[in-house]
N, C-alpha and C. Protein backbone atom coordinates (compact mmCIF):
# COMPACT_ATOMS: atom_id res chain seq x y z
N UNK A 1 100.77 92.25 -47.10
CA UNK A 1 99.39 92.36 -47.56
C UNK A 1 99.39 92.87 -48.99
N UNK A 2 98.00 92.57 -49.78
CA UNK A 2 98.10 92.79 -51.29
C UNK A 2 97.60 93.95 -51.48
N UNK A 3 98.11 94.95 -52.33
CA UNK A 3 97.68 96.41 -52.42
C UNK A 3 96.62 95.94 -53.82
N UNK A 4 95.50 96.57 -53.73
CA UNK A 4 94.41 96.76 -54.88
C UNK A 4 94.06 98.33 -54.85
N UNK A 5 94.35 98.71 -56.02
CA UNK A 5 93.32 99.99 -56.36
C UNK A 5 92.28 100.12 -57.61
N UNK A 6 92.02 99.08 -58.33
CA UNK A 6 91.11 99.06 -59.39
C UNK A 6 91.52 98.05 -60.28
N UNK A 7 90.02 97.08 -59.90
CA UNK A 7 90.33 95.40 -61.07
C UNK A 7 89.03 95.73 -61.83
N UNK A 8 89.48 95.63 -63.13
CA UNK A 8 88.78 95.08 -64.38
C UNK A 8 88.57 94.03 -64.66
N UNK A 9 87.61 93.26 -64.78
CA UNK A 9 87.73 91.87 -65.31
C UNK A 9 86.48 91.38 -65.35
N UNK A 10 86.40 89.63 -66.28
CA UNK A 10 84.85 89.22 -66.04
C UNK A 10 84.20 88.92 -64.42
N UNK A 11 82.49 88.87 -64.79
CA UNK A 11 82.33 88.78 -63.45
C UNK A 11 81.30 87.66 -63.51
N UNK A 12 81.56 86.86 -62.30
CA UNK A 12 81.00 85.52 -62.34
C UNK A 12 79.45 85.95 -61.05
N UNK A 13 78.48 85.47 -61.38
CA UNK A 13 76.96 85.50 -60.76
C UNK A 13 76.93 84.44 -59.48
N UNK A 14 76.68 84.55 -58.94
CA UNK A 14 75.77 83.47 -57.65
C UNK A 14 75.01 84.23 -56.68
N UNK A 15 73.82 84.26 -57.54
CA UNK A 15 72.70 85.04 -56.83
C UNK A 15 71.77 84.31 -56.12
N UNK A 16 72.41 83.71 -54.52
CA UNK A 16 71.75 82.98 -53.60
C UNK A 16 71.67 83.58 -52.48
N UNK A 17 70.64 83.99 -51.39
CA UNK A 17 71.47 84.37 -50.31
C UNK A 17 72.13 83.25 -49.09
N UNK A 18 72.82 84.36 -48.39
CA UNK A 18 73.08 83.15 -47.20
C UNK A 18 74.32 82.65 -47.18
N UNK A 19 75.19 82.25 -48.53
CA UNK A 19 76.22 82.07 -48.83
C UNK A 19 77.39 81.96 -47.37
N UNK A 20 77.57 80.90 -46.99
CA UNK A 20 77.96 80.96 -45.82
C UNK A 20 79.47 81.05 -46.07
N UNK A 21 80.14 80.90 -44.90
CA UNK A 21 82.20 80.12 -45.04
C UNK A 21 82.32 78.63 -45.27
N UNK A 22 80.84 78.06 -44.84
CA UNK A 22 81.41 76.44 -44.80
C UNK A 22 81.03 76.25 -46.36
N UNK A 23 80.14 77.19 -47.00
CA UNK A 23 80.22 76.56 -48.37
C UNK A 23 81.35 77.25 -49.13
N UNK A 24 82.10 78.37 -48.74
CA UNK A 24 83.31 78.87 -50.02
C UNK A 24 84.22 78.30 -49.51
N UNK A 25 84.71 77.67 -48.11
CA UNK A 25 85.50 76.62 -48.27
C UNK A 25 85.04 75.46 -46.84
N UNK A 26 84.47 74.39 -47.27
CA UNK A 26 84.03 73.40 -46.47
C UNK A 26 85.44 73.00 -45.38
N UNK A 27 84.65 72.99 -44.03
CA UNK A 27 85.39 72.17 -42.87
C UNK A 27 86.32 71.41 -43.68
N UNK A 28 85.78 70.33 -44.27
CA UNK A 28 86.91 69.04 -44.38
C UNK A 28 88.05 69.27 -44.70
N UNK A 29 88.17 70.90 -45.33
CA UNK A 29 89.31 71.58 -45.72
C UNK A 29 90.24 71.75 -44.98
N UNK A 30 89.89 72.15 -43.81
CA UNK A 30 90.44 73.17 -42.87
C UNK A 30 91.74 72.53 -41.88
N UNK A 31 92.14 71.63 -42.05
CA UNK A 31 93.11 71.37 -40.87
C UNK A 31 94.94 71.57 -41.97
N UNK A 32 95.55 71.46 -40.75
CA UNK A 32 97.29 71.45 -41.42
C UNK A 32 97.24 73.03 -41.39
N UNK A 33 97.96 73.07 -41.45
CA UNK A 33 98.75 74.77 -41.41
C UNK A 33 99.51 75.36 -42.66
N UNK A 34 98.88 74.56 -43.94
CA UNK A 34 99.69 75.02 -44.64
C UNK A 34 98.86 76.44 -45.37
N UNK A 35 99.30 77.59 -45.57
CA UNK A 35 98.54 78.87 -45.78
C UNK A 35 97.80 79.13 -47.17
N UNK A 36 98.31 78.16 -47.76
CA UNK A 36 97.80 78.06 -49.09
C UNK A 36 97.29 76.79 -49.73
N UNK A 37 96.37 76.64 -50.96
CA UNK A 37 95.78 75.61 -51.71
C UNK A 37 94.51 75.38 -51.29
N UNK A 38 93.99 76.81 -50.94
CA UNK A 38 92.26 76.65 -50.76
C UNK A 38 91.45 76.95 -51.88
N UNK A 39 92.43 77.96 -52.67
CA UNK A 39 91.59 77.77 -53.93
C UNK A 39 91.07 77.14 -54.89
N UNK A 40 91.79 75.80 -54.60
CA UNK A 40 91.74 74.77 -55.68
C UNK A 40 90.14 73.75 -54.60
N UNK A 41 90.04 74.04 -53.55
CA UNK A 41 88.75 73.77 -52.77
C UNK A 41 87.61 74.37 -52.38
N UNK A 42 88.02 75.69 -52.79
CA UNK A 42 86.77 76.75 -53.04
C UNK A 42 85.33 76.02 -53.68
N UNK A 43 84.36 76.60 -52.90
CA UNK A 43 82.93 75.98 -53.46
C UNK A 43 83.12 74.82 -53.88
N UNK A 44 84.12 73.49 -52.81
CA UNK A 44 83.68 72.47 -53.40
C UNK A 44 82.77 71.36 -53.26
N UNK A 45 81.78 71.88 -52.88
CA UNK A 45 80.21 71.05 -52.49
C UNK A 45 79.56 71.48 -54.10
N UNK A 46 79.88 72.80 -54.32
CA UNK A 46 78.98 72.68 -55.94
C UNK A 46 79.91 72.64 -56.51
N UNK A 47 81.30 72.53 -56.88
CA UNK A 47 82.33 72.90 -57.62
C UNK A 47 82.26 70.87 -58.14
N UNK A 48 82.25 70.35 -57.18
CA UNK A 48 82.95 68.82 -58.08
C UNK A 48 81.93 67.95 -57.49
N UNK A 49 81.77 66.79 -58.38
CA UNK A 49 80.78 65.96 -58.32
C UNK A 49 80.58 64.36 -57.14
N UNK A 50 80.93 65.13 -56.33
CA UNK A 50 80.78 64.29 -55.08
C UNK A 50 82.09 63.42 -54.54
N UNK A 51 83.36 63.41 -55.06
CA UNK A 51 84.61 63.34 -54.93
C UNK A 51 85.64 64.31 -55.20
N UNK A 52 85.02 65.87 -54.75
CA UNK A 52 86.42 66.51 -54.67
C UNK A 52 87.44 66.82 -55.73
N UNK A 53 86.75 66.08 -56.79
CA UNK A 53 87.82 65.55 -57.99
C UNK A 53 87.11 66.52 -59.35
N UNK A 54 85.94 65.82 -59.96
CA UNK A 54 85.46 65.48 -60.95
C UNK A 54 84.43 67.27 -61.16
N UNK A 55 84.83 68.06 -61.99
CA UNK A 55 84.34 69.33 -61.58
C UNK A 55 82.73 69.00 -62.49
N UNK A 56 81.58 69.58 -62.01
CA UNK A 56 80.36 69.78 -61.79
C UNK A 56 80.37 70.75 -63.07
N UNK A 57 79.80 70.49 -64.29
CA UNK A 57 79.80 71.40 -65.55
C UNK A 57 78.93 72.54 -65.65
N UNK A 58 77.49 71.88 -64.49
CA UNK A 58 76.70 72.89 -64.18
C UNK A 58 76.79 74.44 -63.57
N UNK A 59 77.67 74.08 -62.83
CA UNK A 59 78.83 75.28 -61.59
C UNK A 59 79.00 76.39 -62.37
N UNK A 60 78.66 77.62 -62.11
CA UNK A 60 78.95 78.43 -63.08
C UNK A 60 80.73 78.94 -62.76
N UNK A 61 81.44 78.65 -61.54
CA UNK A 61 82.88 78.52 -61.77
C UNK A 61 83.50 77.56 -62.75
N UNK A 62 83.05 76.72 -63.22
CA UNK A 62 83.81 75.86 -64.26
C UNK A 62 83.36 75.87 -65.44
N UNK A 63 82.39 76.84 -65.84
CA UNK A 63 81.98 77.19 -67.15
C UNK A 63 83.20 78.61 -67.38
N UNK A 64 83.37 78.50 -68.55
CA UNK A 64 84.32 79.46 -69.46
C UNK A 64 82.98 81.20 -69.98
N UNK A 65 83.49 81.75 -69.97
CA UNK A 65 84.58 82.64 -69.34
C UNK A 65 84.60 82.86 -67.86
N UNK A 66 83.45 81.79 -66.84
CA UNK A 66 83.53 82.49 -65.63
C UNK A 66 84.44 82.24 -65.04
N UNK A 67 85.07 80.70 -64.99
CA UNK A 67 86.33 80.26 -64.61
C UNK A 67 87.31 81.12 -64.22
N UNK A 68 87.96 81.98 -65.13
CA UNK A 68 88.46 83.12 -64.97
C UNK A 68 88.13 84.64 -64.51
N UNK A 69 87.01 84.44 -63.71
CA UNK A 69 86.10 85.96 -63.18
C UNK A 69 87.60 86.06 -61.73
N UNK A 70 87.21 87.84 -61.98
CA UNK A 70 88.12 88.15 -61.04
C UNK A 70 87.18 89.18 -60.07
N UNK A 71 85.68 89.33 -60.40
CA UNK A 71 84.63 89.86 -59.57
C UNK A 71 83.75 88.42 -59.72
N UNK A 72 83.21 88.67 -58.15
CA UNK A 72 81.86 87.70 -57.81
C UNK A 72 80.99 88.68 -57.54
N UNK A 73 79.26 88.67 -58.39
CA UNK A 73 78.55 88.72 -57.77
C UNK A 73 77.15 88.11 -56.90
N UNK A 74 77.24 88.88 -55.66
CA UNK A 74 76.47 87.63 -54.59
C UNK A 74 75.55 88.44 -54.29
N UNK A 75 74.35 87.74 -53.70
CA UNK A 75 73.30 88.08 -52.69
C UNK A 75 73.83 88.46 -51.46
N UNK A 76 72.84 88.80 -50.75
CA UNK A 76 72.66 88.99 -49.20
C UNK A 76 72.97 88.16 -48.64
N UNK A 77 74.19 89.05 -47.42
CA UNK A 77 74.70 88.00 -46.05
C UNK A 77 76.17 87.37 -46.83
N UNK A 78 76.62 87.57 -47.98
CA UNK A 78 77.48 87.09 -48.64
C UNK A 78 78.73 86.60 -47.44
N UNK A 79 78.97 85.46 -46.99
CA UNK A 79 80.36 85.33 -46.10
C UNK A 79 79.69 85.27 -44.62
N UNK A 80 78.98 85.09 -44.36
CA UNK A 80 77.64 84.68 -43.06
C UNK A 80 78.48 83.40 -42.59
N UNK A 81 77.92 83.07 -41.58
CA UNK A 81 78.38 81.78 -40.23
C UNK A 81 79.81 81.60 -40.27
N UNK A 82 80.77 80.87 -39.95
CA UNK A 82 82.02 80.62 -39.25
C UNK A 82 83.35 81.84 -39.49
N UNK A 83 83.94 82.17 -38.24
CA UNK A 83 84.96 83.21 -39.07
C UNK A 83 86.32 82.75 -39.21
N UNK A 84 85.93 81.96 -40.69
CA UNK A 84 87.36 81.27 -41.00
C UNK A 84 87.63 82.36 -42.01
N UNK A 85 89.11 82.43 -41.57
CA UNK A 85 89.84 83.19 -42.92
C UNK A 85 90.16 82.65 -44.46
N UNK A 86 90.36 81.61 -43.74
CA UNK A 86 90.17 80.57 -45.20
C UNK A 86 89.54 80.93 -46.30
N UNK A 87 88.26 81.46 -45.71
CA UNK A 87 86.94 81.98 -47.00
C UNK A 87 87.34 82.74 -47.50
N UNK A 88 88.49 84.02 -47.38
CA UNK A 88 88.70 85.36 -48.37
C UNK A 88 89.89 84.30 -49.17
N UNK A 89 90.46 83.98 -47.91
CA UNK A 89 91.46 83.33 -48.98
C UNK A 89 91.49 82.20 -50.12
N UNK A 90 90.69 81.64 -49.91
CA UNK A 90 90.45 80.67 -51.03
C UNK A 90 89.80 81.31 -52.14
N UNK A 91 89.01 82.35 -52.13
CA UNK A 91 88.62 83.29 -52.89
C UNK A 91 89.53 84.28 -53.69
N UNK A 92 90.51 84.61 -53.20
CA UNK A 92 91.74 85.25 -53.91
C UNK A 92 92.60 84.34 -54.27
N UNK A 93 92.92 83.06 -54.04
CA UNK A 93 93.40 81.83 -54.80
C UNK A 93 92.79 81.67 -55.76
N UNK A 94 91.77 81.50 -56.06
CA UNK A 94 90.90 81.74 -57.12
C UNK A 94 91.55 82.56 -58.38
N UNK A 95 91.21 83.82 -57.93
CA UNK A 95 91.53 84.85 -58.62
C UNK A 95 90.50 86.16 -58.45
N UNK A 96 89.68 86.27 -57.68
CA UNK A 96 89.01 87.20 -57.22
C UNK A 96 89.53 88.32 -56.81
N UNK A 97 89.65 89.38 -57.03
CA UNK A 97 89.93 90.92 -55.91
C UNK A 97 88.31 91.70 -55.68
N UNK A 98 87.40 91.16 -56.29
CA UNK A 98 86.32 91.91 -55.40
C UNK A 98 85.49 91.31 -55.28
N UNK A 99 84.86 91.58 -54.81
CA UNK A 99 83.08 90.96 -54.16
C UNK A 99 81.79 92.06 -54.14
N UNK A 100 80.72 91.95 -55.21
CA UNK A 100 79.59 92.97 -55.09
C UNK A 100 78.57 92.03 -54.58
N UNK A 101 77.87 92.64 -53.31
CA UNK A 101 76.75 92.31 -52.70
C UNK A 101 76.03 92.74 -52.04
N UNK A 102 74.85 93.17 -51.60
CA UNK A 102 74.28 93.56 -50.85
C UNK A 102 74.60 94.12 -49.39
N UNK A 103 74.94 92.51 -48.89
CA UNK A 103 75.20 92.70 -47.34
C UNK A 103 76.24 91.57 -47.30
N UNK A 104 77.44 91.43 -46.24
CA UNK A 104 78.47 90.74 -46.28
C UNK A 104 77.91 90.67 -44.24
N UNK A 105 78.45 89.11 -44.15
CA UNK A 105 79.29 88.71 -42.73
C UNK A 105 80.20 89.49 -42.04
N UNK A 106 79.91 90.11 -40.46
CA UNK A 106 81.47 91.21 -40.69
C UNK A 106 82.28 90.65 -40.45
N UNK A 107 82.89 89.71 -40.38
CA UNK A 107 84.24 89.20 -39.62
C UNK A 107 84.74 88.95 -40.75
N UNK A 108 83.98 88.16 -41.89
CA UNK A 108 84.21 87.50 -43.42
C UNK A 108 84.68 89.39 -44.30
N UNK A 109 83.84 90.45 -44.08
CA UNK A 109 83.64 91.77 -44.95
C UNK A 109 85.68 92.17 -44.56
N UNK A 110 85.66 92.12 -42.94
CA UNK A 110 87.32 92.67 -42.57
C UNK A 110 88.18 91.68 -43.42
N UNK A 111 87.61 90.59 -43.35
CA UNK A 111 88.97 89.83 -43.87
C UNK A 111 89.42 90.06 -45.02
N UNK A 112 88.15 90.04 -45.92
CA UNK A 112 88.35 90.49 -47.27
C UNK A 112 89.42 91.67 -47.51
N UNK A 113 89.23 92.57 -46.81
CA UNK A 113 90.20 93.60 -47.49
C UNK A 113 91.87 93.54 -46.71
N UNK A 114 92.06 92.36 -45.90
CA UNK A 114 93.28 91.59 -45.33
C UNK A 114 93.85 90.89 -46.08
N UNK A 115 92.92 90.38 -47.02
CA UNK A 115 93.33 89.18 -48.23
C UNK A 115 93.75 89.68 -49.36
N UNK A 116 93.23 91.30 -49.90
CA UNK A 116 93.89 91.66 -51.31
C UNK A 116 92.45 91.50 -52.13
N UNK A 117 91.24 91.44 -51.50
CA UNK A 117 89.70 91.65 -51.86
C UNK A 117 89.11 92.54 -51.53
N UNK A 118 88.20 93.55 -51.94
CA UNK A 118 87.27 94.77 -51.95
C UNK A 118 86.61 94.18 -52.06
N UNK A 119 85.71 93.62 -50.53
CA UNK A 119 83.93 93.78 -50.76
C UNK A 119 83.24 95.13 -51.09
N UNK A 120 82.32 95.19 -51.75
CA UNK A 120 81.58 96.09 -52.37
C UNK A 120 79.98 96.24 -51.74
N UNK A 121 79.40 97.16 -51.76
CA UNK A 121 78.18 96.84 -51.06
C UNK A 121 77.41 97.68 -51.71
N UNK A 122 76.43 96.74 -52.69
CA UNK A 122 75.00 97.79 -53.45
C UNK A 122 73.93 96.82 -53.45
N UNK A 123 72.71 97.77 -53.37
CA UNK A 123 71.54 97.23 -53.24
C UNK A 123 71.55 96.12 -54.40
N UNK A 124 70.69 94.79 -53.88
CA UNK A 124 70.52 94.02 -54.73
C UNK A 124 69.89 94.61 -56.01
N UNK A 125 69.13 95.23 -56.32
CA UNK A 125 68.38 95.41 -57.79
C UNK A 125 69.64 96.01 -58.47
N UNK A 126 70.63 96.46 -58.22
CA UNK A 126 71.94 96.63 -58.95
C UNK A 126 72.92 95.87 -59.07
N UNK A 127 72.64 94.85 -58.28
CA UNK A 127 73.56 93.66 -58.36
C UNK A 127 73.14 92.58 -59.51
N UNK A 128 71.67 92.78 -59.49
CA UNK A 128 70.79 92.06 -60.40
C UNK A 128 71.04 92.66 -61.70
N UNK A 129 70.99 93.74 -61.71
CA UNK A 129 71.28 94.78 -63.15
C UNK A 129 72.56 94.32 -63.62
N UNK A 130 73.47 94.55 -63.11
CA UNK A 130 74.94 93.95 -63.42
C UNK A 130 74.97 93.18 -64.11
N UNK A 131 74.46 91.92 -62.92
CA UNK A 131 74.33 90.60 -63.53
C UNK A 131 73.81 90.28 -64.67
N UNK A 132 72.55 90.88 -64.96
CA UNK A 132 71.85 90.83 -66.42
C UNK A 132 72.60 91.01 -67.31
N UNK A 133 73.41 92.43 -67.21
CA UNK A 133 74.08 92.84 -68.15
C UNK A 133 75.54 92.00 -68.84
N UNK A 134 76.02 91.09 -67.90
CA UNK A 134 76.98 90.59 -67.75
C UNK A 134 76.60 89.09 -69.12
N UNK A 135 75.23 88.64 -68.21
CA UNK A 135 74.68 87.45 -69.15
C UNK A 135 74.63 87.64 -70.29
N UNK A 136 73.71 89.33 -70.71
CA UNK A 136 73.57 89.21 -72.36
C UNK A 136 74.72 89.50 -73.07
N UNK A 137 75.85 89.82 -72.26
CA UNK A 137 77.42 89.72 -73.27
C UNK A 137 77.58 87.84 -72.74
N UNK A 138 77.20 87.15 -72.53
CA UNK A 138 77.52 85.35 -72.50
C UNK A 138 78.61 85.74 -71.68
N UNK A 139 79.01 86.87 -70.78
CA UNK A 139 80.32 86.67 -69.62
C UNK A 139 81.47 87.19 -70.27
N UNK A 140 81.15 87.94 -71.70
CA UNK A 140 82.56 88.40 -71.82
C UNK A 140 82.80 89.84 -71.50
N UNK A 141 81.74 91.08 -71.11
CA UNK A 141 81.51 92.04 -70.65
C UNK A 141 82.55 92.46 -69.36
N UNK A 142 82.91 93.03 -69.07
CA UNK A 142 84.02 93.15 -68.04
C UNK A 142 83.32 94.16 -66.77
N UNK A 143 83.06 93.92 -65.94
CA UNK A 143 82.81 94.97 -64.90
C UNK A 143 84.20 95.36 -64.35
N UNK A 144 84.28 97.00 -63.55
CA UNK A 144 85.22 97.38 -62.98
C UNK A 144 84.73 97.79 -61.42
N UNK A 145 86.18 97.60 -60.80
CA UNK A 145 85.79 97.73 -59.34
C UNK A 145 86.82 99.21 -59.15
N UNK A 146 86.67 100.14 -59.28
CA UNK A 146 87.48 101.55 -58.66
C UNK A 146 87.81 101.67 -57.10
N UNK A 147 88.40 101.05 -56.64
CA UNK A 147 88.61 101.43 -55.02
C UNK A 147 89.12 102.86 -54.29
N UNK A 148 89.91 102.75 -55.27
CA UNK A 148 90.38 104.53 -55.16
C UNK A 148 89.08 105.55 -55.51
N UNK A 149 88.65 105.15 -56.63
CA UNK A 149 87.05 106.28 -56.72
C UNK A 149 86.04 106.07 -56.19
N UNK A 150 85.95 104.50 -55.76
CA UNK A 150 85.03 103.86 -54.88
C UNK A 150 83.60 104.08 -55.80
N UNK A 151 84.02 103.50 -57.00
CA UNK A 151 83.17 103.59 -57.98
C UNK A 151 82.93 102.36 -58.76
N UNK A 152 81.71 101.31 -58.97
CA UNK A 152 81.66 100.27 -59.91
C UNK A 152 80.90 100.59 -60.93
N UNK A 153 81.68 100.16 -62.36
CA UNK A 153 81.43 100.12 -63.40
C UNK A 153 80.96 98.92 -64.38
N UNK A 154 79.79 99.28 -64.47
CA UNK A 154 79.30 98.54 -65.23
C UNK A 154 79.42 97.82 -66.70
N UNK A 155 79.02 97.34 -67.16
CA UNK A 155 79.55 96.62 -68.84
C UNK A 155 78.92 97.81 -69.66
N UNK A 156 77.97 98.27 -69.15
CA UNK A 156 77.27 99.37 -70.15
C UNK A 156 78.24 101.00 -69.87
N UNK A 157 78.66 100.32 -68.41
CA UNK A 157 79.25 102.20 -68.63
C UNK A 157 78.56 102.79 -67.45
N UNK A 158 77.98 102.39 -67.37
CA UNK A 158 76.87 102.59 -66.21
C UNK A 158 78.20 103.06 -64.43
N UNK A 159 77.75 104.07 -63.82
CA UNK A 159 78.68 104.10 -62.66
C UNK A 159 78.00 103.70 -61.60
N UNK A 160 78.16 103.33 -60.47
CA UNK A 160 77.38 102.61 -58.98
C UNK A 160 78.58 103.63 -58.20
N UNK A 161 78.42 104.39 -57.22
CA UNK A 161 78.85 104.69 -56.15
C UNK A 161 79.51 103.72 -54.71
N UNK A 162 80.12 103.80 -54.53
CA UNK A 162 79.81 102.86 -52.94
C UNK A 162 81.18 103.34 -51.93
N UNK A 163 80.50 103.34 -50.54
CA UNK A 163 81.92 103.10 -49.57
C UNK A 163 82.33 102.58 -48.67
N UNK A 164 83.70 102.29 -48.82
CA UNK A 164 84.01 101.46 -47.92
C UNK A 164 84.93 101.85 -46.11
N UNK A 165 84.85 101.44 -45.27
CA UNK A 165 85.73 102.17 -43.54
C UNK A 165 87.14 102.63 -44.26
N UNK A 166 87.17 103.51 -43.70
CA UNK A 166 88.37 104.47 -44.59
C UNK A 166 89.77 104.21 -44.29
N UNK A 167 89.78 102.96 -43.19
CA UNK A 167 91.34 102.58 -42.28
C UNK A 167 91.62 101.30 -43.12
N UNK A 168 90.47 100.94 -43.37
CA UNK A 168 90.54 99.59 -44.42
C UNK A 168 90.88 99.84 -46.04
N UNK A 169 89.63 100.75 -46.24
CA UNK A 169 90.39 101.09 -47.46
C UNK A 169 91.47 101.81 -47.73
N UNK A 170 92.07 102.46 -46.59
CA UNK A 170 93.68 102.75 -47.13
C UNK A 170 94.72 101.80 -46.58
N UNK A 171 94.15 100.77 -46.15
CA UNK A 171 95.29 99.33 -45.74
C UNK A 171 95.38 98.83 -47.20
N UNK A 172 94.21 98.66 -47.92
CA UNK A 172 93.95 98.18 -49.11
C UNK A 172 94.83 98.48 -50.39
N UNK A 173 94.79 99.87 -50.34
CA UNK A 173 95.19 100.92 -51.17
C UNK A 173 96.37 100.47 -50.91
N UNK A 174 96.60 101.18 -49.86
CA UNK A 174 98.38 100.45 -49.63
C UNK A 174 99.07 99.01 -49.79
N UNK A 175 98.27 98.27 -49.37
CA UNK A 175 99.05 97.22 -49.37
C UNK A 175 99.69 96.91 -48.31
N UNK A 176 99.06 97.32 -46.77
CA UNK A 176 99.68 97.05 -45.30
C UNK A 176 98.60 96.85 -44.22
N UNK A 177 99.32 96.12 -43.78
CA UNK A 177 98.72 95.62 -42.61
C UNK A 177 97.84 96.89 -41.38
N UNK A 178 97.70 96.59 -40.00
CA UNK A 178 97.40 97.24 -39.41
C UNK A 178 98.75 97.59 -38.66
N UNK A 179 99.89 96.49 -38.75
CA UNK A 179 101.31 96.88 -37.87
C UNK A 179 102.32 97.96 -39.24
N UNK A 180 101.47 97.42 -40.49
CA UNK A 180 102.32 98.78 -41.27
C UNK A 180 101.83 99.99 -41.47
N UNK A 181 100.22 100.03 -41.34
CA UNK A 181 99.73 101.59 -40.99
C UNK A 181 100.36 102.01 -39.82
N UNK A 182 100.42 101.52 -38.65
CA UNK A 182 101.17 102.09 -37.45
C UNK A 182 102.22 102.52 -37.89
N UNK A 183 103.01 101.59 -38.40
CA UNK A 183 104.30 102.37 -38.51
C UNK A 183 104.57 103.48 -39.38
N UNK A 184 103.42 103.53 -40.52
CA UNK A 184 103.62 104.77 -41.28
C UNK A 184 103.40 106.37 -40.52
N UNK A 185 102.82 105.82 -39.31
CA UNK A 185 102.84 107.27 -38.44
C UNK A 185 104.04 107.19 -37.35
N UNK A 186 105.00 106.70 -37.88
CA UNK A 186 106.23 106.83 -36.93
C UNK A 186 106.56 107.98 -36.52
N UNK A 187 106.92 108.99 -37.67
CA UNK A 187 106.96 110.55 -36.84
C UNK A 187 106.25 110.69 -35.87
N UNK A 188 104.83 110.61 -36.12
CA UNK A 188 103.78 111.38 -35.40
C UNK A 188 103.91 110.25 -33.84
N UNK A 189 104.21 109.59 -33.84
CA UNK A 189 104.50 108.38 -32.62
C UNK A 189 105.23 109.11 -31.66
N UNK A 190 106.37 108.92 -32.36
CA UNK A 190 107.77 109.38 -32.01
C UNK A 190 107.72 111.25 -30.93
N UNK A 191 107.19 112.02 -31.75
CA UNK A 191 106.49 113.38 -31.35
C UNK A 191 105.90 113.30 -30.01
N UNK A 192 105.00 112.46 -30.47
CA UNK A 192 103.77 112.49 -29.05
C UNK A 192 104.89 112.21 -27.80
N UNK A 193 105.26 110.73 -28.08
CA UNK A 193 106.31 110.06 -27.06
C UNK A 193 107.64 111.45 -26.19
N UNK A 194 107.94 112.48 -27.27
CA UNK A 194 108.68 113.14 -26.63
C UNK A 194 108.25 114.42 -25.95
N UNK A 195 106.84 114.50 -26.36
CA UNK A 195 106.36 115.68 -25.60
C UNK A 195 105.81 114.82 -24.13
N UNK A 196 104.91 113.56 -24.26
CA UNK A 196 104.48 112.89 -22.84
C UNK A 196 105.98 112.60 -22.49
N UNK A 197 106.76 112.16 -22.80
CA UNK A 197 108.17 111.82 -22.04
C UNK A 197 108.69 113.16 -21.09
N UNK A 198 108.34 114.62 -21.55
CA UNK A 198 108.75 115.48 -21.41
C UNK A 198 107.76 116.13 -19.90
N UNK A 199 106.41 115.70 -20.55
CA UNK A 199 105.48 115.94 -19.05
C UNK A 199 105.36 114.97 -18.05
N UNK A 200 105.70 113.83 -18.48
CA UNK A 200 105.68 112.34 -17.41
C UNK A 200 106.78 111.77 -17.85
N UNK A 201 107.75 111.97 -17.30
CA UNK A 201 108.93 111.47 -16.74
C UNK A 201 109.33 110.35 -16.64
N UNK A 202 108.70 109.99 -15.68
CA UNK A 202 108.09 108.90 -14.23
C UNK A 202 107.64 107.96 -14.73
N UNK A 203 107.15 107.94 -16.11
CA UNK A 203 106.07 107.13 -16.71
C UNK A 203 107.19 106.24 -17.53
N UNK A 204 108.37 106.72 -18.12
CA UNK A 204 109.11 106.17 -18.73
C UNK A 204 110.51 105.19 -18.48
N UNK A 205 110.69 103.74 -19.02
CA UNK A 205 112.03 102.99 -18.27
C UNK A 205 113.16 103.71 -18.79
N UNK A 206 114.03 104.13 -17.72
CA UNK A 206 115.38 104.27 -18.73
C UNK A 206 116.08 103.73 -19.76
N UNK A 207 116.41 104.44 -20.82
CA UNK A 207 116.66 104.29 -22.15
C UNK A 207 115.43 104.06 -23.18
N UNK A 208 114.33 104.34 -22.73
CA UNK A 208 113.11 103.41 -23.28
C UNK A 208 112.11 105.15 -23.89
């Protein structure tokens, strides 16, 4: 898993709500097993001009500097209907590590921080503020995402508070799974196991 503790970078707008999984990466995507090359299919119902191919100039992903945004910000419900994983991941193919929005999908909100993404969660009129602020620099303004301070920073300087489940954000931080947080409490495992081994016996296979 990808460890994040604080991305700087431009930030790209799509202030719609509803934003589902089938639109950050459409069904037709989805079959074969290979774990990667969703990013290059990300948003592609608005991304390309009706063949998959031909990118859509209107799209604010294929306009310059957003192309390269490594924050999205979204409306309400951001990551709503199907729980494909696909959606964080084609999103960090991209180049994304965070997401500011209102309200997130939960199945879509866990995955995110599985994928090496910090969803973020602030009231829309600050998401809107951002955004403004972002436009009158034409996108070259940089927002920051602090995961460790759990703090977003604005182009002006401006600070936003926010937080995130504290098992997630230190999977995040770290850079491990839920089978490598376990194991980072191996002592404390190990302990328990020899004091219950010690009161229940009976409970245990030999050698085990």
């Amino acid at each position: 898993m990808e460890a994040l503790r604080s991305v700087s970078g431009i930030a790209a707008a799509m202030l719609q709500i509803n934003i589902d999984t089938d639109q950050i990466i459409p069904a037709r995507f989805m079959g074969g097993t290979d774990a990667k090359g969703y990013g290059e299919k990300m948003f592609a119902n608005q991304r390309f001009l009706g063949d998959d191919v031909t990118p859509n100039p209107d799209f604010v992903l294929n306009q310059a500097p957003y192309d390269r945004a490594q924050v999205l910000l979204a409306d309400r419900n951001f990551g709503c209907g199907s729980s494909r994983e696909r959606a964080p991941k084609a999103l960090r193919e991209f180049g994304f590590r965070a997401l500011i929005a209102p309200s997130y999908g939960g199945i879509f909100f866990n995955n995110c921080f599985r994928n090496g993404i910090v969803p973020v969660e602030l009231p829309i009129e600050t998401v809107r503020a951002i955004a403004d602020e972002v436009a009158a620099s034409q996108g070259l303004a940089t927002v920051t995402v602090d995961l460790e301070a759990q703090q977003v920073r604005a182009p002006s300087g401006k600070g936003y508070g926010f937080s995130s489940p504290a098992i997630l954000r230190q999977m995040l931080l770290e850079g491990i799974d839920e089978i490598g947080l376990t194991l980072s409490r191996k002592d404390e495992i190990e302990a328990f196991r020899a004091l219950d081994r010690a009161r229940r016996p009976w409970a245990y296979l030999e050698g085990c």
